[in-house]
Protein backbone atom coordinates (compact mmCIF):
# COMPACT_ATOMS: atom_id res chain seq x y z
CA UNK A 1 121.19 296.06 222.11
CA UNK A 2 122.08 297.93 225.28
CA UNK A 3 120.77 294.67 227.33
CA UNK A 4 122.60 292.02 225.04
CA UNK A 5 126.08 293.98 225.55
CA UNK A 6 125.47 293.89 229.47
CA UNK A 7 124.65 290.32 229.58
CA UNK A 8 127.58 289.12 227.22
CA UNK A 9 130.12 291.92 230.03
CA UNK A 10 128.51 290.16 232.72
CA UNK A 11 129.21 286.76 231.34
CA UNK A 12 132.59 286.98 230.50
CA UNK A 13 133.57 288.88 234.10
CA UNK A 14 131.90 285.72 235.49
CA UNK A 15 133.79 283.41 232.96
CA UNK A 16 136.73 285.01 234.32
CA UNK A 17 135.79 284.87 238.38
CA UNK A 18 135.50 281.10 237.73
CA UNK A 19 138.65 281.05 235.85
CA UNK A 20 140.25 283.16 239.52
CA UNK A 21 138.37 281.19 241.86
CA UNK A 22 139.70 277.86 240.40
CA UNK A 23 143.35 278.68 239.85
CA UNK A 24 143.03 280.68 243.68
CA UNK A 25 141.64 276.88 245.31
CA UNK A 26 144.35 274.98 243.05
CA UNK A 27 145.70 273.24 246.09
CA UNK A 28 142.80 272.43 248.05
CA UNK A 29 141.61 269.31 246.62
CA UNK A 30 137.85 269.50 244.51
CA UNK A 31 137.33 272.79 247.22
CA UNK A 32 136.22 275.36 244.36
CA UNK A 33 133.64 278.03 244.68
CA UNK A 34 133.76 278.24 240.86
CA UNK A 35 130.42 276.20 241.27
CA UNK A 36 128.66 278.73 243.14
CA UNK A 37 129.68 281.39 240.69
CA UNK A 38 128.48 279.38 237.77
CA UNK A 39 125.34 279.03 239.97
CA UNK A 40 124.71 282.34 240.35
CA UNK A 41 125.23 283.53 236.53
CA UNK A 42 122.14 281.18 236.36
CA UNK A 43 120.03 282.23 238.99
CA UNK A 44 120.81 286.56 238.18
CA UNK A 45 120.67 286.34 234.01
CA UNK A 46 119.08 282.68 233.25
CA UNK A 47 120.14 279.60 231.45
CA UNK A 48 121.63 280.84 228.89
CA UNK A 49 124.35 283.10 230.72
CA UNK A 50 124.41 280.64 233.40
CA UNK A 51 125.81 277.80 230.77
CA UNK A 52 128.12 280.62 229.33
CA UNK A 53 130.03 281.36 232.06
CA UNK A 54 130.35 277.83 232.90
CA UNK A 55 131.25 276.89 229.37
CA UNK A 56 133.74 279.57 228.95
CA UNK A 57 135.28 279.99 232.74
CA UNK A 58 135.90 275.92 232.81
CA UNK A 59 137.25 275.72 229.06
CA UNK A 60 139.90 278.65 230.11
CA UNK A 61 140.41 276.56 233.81
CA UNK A 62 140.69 273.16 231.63
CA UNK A 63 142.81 274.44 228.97
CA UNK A 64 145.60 277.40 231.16
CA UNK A 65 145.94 275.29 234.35
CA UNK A 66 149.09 274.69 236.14
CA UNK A 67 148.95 271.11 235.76
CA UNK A 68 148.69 271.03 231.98
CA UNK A 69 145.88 271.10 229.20
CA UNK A 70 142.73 268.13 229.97
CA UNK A 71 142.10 265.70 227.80
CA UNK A 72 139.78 266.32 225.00
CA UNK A 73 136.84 263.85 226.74
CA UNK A 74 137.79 264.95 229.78
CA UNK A 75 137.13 268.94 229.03
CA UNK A 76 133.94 267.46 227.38
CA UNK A 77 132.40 265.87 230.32
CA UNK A 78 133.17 269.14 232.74
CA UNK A 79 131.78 271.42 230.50
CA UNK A 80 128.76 269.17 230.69
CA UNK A 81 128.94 269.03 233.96
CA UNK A 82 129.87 272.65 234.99
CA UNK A 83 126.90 273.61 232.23
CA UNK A 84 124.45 271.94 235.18
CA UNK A 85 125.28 274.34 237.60
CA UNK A 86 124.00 277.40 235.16
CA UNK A 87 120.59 275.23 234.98
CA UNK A 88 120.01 274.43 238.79
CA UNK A 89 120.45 278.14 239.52
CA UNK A 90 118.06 279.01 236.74
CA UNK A 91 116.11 276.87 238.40
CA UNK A 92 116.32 277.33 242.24
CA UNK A 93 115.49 281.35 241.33
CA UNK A 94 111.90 280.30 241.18
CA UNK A 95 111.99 278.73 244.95
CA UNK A 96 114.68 281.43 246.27
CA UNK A 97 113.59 284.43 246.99
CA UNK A 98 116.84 286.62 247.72
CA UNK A 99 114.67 289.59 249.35
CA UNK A 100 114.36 287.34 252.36
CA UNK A 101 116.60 284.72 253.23
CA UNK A 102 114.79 282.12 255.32
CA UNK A 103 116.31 278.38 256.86
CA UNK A 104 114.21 277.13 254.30
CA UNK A 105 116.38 278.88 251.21
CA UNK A 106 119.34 277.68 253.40
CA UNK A 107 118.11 274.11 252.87
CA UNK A 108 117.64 274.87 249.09
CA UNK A 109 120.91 276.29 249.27
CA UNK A 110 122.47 273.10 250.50
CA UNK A 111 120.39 270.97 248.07
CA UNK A 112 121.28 272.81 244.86
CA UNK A 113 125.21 272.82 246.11
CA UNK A 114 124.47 269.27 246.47
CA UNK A 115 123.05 269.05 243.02
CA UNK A 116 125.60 270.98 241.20
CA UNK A 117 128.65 269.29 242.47
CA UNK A 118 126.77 265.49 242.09
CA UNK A 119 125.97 266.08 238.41
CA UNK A 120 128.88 267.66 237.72
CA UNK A 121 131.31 264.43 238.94
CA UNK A 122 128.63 262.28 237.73
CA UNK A 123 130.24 263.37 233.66
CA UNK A 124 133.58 263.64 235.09
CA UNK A 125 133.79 260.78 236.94
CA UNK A 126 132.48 258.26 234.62
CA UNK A 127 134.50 259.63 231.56
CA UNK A 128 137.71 259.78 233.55
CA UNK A 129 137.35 256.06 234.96
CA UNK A 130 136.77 255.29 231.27
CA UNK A 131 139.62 257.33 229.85
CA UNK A 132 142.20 255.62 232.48
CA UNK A 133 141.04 252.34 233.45
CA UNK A 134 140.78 250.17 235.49
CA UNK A 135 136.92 251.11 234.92
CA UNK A 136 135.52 250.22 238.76
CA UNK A 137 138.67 250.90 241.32
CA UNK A 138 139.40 254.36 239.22
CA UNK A 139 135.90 254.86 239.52
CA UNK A 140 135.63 254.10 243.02
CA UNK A 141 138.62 255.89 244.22
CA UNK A 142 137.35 259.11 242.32
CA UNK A 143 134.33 259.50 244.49
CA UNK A 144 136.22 260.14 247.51
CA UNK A 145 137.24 263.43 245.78
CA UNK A 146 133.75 263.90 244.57
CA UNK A 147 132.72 263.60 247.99
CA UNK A 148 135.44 266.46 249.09
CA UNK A 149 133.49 268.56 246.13
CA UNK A 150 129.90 267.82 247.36
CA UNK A 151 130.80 268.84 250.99
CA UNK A 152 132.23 271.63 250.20
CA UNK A 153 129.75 272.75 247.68
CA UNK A 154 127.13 272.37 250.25
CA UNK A 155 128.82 274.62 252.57
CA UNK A 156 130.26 276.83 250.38
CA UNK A 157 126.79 278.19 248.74
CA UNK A 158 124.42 279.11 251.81
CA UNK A 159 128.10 281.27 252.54
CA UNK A 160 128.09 283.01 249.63
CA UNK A 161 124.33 283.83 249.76
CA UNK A 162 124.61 287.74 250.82
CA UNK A 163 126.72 288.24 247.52
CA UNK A 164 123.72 286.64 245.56
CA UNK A 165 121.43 288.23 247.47
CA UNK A 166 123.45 291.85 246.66
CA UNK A 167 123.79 291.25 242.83
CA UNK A 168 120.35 290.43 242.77
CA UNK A 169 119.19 293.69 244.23
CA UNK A 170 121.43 295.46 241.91
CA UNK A 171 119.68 293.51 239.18
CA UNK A 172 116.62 294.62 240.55
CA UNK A 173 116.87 297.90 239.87
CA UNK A 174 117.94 298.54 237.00
């Protein structure tokens, strides 16, 4: 019981970091670290948690943004999308190993920042060309901001490696 309660603390302070992190980069276009946070729930607690705090942190960003409420679809396809992020770092804490941080994690770094901001405009992208048509130009003209969101996602998480590489220490040993 003790372990469940910590996980479901943990979750929502990360839920709420994202929910910080995206209102704090609200005027620098698709430049969020919410990514890497959502990232790192994954890689410290797992899937599950990973997917929460991207599923809760994005819902509150969607829904109590400055620029209004999104779209039912819309809020679909970025909780999809965000939900990715959870998985990858779930994933890339089998290849990473935090204890010693090598060029190689670096390059796994880059690839699963990569990754997380691809899939994520991938659902975005395609249901937001669809939602407000034209289809191909809106579709076209959105990956230039994808492209801002990619770049920056592939800078932003070999940056914030030290404070994954601290919380999962402090994971460690407990």
């Amino acid at each position: 019981m003790k372990f469940r309660l910590q996980i479901i603390t943990r979750v929502a302070v990360f839920a709420a970091l994202v929910f910080i992190f995206s209102y704090g980069s609200v005027f620098l276009a698709n430049v969020n670290a919410s990514f890497f946070i959502v990232f790192a729930a994954g890689f410290l607690w797992g899937v599950g948690p990973g997917i929460g705090v991207g599923l809760i942190g994005f819902f509150l960003w969607s829904m109590f943004n400055p620029f209004g409420p999104v779209v039912f679809p819309l809020l679909l396809s970025q909780l999809i999308g965000i939900s990715i992020s959870g998985i990858l770092g779930a994933l890339f804490a089998k290849i990473i190993n935090p204890g010693k941080y090598t060029a190689r994690d670096g390059v796994w770094l880059v690839l699963a920042g990569f990754l997380s901001g691809l899939t994520y405009h991938i659902f975005v992208d395609i249901v937001d060309a669809w939602l407000y048509q034209p289809f191909w130009p809106r579709l076209i003209g959105g990956m230039v901001f994808s492209l801002i969101t990619i770049v920056s996602n592939c800078i932003i998480f070999p940056l914030f490696y030290p404070a994954l590489a601290f919380l999962h220490a402090r994971e460690m040993k407990r």
